[in-house]
C-alpha atoms as a PDB file:
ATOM      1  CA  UNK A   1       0.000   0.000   0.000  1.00  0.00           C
ATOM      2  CA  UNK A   2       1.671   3.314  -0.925  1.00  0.00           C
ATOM      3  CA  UNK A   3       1.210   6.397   1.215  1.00  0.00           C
ATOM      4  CA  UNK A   4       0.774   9.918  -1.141  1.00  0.00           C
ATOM      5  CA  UNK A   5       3.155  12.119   0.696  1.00  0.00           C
ATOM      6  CA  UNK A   6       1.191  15.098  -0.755  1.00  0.00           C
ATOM      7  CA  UNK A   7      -1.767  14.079   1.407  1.00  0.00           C
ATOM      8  CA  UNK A   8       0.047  13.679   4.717  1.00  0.00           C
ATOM      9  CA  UNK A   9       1.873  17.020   3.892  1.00  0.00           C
ATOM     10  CA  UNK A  10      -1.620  18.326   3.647  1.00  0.00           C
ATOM     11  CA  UNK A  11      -2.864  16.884   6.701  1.00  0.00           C
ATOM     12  CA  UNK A  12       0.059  18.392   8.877  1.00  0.00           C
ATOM     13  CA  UNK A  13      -0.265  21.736   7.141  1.00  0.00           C
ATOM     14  CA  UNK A  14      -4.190  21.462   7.881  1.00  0.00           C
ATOM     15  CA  UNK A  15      -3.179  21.084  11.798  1.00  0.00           C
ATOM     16  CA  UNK A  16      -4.219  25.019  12.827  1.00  0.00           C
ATOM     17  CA  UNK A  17      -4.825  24.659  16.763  1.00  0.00           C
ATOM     18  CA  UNK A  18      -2.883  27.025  18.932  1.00  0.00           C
ATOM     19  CA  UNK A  19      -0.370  24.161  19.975  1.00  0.00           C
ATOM     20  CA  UNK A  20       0.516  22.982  16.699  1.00  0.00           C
ATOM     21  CA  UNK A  21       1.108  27.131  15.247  1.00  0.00           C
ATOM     22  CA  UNK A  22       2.583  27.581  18.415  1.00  0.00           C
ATOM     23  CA  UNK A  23       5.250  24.594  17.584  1.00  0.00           C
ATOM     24  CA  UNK A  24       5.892  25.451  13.964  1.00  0.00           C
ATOM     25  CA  UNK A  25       6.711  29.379  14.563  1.00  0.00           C
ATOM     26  CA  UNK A  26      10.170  30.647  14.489  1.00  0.00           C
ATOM     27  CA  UNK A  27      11.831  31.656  17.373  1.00  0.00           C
ATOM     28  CA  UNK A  28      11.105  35.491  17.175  1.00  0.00           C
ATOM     29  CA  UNK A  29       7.254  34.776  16.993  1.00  0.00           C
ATOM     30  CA  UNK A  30       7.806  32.317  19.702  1.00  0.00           C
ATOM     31  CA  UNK A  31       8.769  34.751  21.668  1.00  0.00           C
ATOM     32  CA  UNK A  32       6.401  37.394  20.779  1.00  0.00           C
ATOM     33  CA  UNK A  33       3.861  34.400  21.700  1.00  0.00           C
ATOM     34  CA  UNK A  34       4.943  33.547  24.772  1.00  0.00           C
ATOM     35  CA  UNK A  35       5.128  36.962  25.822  1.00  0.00           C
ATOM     36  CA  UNK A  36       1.730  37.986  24.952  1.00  0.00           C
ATOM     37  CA  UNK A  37       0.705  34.748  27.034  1.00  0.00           C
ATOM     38  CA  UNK A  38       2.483  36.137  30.418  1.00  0.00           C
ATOM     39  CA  UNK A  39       1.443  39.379  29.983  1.00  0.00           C
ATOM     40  CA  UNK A  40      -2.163  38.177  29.705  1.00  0.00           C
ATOM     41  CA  UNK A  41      -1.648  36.089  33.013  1.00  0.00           C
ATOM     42  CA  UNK A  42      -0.070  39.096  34.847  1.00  0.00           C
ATOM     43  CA  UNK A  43      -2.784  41.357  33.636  1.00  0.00           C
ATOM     44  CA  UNK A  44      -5.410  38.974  35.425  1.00  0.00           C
ATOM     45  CA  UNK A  45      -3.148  38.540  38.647  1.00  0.00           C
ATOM     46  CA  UNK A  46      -3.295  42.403  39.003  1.00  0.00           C
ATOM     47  CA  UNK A  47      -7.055  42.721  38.204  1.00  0.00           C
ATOM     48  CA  UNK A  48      -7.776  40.275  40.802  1.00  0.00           C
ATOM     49  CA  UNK A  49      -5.696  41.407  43.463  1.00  0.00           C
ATOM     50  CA  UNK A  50      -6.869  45.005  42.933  1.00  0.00           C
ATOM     51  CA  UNK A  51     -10.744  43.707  42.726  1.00  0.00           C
ATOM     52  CA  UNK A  52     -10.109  42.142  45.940  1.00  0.00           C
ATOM     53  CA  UNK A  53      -8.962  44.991  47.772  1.00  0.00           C
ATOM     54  CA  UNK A  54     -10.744  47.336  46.501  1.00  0.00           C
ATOM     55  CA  UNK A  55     -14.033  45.401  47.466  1.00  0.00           C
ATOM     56  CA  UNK A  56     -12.749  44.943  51.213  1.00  0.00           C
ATOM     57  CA  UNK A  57     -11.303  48.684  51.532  1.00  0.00           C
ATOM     58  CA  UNK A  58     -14.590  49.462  50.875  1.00  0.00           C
ATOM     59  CA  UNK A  59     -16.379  47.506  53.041  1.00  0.00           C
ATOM     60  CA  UNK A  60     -14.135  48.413  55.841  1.00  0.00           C
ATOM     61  CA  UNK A  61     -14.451  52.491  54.630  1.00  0.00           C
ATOM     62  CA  UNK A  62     -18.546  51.864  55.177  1.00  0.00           C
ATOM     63  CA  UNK A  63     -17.885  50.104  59.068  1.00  0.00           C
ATOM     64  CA  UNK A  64     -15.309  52.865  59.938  1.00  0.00           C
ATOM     65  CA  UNK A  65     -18.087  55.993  59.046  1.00  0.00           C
ATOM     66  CA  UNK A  66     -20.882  54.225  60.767  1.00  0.00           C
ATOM     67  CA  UNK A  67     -18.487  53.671  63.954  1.00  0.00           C
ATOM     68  CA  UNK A  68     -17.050  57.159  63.302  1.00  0.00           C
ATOM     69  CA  UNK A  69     -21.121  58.725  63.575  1.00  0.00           C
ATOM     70  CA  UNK A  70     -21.996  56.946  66.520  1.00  0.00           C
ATOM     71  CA  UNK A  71     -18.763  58.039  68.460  1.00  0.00           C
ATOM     72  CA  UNK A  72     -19.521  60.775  71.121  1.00  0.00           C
ATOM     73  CA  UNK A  73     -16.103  61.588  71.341  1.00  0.00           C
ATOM     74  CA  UNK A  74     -13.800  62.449  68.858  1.00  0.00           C
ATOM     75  CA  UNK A  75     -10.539  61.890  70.958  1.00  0.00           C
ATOM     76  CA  UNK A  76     -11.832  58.677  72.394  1.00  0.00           C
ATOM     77  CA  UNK A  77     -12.553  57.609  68.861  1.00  0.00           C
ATOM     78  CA  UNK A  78      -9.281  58.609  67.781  1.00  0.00           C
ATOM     79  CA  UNK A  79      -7.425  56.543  70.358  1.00  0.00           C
ATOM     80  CA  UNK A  80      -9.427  53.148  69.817  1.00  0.00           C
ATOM     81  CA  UNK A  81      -9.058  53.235  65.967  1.00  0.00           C
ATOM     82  CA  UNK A  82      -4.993  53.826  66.065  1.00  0.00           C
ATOM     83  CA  UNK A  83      -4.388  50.821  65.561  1.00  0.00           C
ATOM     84  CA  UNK A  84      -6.823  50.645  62.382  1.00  0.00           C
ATOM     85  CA  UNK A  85      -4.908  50.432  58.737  1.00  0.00           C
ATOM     86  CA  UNK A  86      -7.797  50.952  56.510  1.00  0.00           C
ATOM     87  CA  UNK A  87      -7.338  54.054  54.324  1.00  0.00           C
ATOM     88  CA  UNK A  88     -10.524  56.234  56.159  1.00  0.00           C
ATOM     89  CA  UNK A  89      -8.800  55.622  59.830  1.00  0.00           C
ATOM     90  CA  UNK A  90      -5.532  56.949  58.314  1.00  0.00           C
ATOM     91  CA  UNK A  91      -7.128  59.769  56.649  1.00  0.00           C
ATOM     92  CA  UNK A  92      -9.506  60.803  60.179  1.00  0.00           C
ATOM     93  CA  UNK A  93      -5.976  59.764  62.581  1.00  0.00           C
ATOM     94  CA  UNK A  94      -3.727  62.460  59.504  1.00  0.00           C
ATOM     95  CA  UNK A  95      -6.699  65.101  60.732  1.00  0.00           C
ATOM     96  CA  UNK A  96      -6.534  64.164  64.704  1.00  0.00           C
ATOM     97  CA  UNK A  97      -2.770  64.594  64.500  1.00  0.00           C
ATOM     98  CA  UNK A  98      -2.631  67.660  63.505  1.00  0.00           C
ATOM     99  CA  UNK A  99      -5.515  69.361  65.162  1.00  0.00           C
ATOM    100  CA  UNK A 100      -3.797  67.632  68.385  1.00  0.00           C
ATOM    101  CA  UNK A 101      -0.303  69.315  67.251  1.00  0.00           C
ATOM    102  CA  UNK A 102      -1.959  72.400  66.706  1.00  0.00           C
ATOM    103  CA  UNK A 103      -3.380  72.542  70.499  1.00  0.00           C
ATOM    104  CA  UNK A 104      -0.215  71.473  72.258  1.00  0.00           C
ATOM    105  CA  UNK A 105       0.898  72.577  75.290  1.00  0.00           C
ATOM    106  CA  UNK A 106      -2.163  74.969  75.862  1.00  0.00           C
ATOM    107  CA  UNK A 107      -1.357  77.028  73.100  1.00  0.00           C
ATOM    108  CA  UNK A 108      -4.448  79.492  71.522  1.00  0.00           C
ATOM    109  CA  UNK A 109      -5.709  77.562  68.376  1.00  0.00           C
ATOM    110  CA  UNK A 110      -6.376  80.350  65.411  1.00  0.00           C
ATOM    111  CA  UNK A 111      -9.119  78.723  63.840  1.00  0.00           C
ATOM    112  CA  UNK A 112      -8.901  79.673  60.303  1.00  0.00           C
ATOM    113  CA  UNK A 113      -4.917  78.652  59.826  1.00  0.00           C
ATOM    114  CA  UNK A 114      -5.897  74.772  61.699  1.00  0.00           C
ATOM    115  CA  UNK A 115      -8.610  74.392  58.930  1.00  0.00           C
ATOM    116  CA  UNK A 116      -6.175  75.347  56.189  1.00  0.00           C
ATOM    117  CA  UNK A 117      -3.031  72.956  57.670  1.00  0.00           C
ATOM    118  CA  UNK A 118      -6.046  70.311  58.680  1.00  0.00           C
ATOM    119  CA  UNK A 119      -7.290  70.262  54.830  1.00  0.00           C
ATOM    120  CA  UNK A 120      -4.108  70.015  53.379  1.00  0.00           C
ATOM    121  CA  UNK A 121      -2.789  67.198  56.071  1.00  0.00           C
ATOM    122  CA  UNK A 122      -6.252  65.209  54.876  1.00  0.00           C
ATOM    123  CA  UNK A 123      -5.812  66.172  51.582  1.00  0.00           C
ATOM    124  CA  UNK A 124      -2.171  64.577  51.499  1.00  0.00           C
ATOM    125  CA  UNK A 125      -3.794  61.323  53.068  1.00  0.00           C
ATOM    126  CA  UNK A 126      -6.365  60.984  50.595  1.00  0.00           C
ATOM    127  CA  UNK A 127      -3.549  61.737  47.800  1.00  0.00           C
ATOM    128  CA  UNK A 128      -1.495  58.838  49.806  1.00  0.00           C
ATOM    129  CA  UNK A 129      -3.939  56.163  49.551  1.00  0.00           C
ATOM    130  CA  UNK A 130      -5.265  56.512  46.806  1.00  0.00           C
ATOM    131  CA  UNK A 131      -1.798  56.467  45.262  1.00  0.00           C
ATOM    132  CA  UNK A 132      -1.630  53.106  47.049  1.00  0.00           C
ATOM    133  CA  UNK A 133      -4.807  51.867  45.619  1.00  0.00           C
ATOM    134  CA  UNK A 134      -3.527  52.487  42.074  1.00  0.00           C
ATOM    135  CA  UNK A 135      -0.576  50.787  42.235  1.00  0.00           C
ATOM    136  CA  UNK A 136       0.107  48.401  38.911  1.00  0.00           C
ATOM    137  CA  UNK A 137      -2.772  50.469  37.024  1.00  0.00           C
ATOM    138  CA  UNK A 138       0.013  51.558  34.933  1.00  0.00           C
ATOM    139  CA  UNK A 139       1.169  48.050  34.103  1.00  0.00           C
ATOM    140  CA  UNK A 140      -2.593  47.190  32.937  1.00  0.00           C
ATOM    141  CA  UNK A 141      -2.195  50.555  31.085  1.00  0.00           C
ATOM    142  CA  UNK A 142       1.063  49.669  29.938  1.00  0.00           C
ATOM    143  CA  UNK A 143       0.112  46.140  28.928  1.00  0.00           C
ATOM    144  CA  UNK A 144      -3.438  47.457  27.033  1.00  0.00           C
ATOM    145  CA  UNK A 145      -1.705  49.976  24.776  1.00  0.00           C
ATOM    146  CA  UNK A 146       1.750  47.826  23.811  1.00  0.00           C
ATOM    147  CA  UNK A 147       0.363  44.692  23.300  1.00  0.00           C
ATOM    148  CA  UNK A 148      -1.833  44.549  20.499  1.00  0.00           C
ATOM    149  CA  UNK A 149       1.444  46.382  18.778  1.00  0.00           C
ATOM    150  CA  UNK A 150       3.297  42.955  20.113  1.00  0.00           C
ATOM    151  CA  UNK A 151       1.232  41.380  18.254  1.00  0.00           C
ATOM    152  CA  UNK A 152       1.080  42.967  14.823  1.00  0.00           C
ATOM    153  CA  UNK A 153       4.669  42.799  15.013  1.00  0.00           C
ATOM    154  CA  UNK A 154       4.584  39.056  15.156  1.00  0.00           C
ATOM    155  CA  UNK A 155       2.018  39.006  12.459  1.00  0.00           C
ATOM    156  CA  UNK A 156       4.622  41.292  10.722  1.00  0.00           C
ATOM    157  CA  UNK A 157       7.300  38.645  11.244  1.00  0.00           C
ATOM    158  CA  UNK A 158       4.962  35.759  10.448  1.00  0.00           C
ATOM    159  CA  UNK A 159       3.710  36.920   7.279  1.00  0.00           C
ATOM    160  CA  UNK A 160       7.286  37.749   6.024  1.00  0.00           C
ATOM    161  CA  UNK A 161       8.652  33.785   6.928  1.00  0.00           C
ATOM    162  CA  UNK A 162       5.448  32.612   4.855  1.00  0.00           C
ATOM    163  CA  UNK A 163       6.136  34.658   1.664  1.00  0.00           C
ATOM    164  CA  UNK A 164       9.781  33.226   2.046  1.00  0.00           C
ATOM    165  CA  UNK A 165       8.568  29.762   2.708  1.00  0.00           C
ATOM    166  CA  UNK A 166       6.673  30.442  -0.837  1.00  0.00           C
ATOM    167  CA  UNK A 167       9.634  31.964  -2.539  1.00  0.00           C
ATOM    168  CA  UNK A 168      12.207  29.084  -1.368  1.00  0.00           C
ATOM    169  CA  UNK A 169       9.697  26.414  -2.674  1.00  0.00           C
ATOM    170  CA  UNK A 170       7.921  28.219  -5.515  1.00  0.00           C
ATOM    171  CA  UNK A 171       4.870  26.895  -4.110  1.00  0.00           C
ATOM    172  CA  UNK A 172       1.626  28.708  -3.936  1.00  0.00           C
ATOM    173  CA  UNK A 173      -0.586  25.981  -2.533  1.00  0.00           C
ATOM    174  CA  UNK A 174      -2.850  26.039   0.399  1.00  0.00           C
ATOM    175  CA  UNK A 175      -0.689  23.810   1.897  1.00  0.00           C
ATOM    176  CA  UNK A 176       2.568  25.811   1.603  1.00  0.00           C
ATOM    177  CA  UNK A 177       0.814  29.138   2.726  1.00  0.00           C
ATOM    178  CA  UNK A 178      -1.883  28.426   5.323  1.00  0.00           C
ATOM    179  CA  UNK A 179       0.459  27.768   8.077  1.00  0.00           C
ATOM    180  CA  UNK A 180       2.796  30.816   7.976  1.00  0.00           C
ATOM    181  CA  UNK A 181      -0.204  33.268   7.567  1.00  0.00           C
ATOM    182  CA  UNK A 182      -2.142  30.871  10.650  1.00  0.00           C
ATOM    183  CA  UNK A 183       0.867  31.887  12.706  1.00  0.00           C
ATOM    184  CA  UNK A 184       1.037  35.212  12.135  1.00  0.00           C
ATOM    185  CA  UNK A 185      -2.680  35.873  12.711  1.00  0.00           C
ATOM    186  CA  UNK A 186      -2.724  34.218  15.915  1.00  0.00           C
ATOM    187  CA  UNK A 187       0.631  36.488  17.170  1.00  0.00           C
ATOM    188  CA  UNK A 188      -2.452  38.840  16.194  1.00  0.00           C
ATOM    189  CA  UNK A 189      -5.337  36.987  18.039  1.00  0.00           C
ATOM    190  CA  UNK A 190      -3.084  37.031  21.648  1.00  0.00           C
ATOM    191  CA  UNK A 191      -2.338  40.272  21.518  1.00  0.00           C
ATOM    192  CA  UNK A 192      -5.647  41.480  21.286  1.00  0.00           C
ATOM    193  CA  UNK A 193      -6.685  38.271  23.990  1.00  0.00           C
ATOM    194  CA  UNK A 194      -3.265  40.545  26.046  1.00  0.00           C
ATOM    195  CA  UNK A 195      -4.715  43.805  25.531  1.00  0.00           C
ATOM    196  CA  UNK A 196      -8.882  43.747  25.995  1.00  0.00           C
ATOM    197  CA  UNK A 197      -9.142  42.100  29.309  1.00  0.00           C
ATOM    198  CA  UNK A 198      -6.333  44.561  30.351  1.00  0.00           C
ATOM    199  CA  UNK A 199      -7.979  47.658  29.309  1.00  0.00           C
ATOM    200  CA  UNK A 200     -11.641  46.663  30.559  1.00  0.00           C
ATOM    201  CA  UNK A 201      -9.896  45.721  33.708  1.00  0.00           C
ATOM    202  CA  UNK A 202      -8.073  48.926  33.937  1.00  0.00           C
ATOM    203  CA  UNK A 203     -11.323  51.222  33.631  1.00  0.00           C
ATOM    204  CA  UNK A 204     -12.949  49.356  35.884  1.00  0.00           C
ATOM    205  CA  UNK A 205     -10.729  49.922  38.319  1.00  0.00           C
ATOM    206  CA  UNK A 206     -10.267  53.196  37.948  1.00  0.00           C
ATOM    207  CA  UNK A 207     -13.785  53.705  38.168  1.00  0.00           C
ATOM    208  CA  UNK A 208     -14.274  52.010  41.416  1.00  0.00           C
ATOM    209  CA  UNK A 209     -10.699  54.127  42.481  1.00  0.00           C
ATOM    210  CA  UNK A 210     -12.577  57.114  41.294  1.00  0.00           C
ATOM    211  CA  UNK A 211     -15.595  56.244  43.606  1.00  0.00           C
ATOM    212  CA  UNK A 212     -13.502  55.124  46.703  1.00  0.00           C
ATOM    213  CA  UNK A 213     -11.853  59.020  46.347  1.00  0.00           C
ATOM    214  CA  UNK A 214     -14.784  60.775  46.313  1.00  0.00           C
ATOM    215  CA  UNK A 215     -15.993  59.060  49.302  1.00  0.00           C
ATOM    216  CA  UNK A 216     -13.230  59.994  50.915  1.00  0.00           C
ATOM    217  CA  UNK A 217     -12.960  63.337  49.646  1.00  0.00           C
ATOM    218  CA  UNK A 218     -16.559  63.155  51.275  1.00  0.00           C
ATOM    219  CA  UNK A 219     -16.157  62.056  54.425  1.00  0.00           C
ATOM    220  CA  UNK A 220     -12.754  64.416  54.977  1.00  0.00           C
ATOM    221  CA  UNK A 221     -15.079  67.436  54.858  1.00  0.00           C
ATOM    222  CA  UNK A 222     -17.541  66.151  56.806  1.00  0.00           C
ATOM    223  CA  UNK A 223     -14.826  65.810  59.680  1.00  0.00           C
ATOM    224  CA  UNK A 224     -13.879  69.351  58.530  1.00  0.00           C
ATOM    225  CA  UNK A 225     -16.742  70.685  59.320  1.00  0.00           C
ATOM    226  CA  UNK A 226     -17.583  68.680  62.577  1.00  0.00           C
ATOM    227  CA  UNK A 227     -14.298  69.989  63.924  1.00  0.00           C
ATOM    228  CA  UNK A 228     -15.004  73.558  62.976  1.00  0.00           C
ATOM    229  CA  UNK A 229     -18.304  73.414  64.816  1.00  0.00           C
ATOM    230  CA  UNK A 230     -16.580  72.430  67.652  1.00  0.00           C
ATOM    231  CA  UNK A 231     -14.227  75.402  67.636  1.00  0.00           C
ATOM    232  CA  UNK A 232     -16.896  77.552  67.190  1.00  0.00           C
ATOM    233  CA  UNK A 233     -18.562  76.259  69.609  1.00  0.00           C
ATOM    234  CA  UNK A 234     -15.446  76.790  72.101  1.00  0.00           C
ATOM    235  CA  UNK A 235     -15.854  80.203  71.520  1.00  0.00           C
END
């Protein structure tokens, strides 16, 4: 029984899933491959780290400003929430501190300059941990804008080693082509699979870091102004 070699050239060349275009690239679209791949899986690792902290600095933002409302004292509140991370503690303990350096050692608070120096300490805070909060955006940034470039340059590359492929055998068959021009489109196809979760997960969180900030923003001048009805009141 003879085997046509044609055919089982055929059936090779017919062999498009990722594994087998994966195997028959060259070593630059290899690597383009591979490194479209761990960028993908980093992207992911830093949405869902950043999902999960946003949701629980949240939740923990919400418990801290119901405690915060039902304290009848702001110093006593103050000293059973230093120990408290969460980024709304730090912001309240940033305006404690210095409305309690501002009153040291029985000195006469002027009212006007402890809201200015109390707005900008909060302000700072917020800035702080929000900064904090953001950290990595700029990789998912990074990763959403470069990659699908990535890619097109390994289509670039791919397409090129197909029309030599076809020049070196003078072959214009399905067979000779569909392979090179498989591998460069799917350099293509995972850099856009790189790039879209990325830049959806990247807006997302920004929105949700956008949110957190105005609540804090929020709640800073609401402590603002309970402190400055208390000076007024001490007068």
């Amino acid at each position: 029984m003879q085997v046509d070699p044609v055919g089982v050239s055929m059936a090779a060349a017919t062999d498009l899933s990722p594994l087998a275009l994966f195997m028959e690239a060259d070593i630059v679209v290899k690597a383009v491959m591979i490194g479209l791949l761990l960028a993908s899986i980093w992207s992911w690792a830093i949405i869902f780290d950043r999902m999960r902290k946003l949701g629980h600095v949240e939740k923990q933002a919400k418990s801290f400003e119901d405690r915060f409302w039902r304290a009848e004292s702001l110093q006593e509140f103050h000293e059973a929430q230093r120990k408290v991370s969460h980024p709304a503690a730090k912001i309240f303990g940033a305006g404690m501190t210095e409305w309690k350096r501002s009153s040291q050692n029985g000195r006469v608070v002027r009212r006007e300059g402890l809201r200015t120096r109390m707005s900008s300490s909060l302000q700072v805070a917020i800035d702080r941990e929000v900064g904090l909060l953001s950290d990595r955006l700029n990789i998912l940034a990074t990763i959403g804008s470069v990659s699908p470039f990535v890619g097109l340059f390994g289509t670039v590359w791919g397409i090129m080693r197909a029309f030599t492929s076809i020049a070196a055998t003078q072959n214009t068959t399905l067979a000779v082509v569909a392979p090179g021009i498989a591998e460069a489109l799917f350099a293509t196809a995972l850099g856009l699979f790189a790039a879209i979760p990325a830049v959806i997960g990247y807006n997302r969180l920004l929105h949700r870091i956008g949110s957190l900030e105005g609540r804090l923003i929020g709640f800073s001048e609401e402590f603002q102004n309970l402190v400055s009805r208390e000076l007024d009141a001490k007068e």
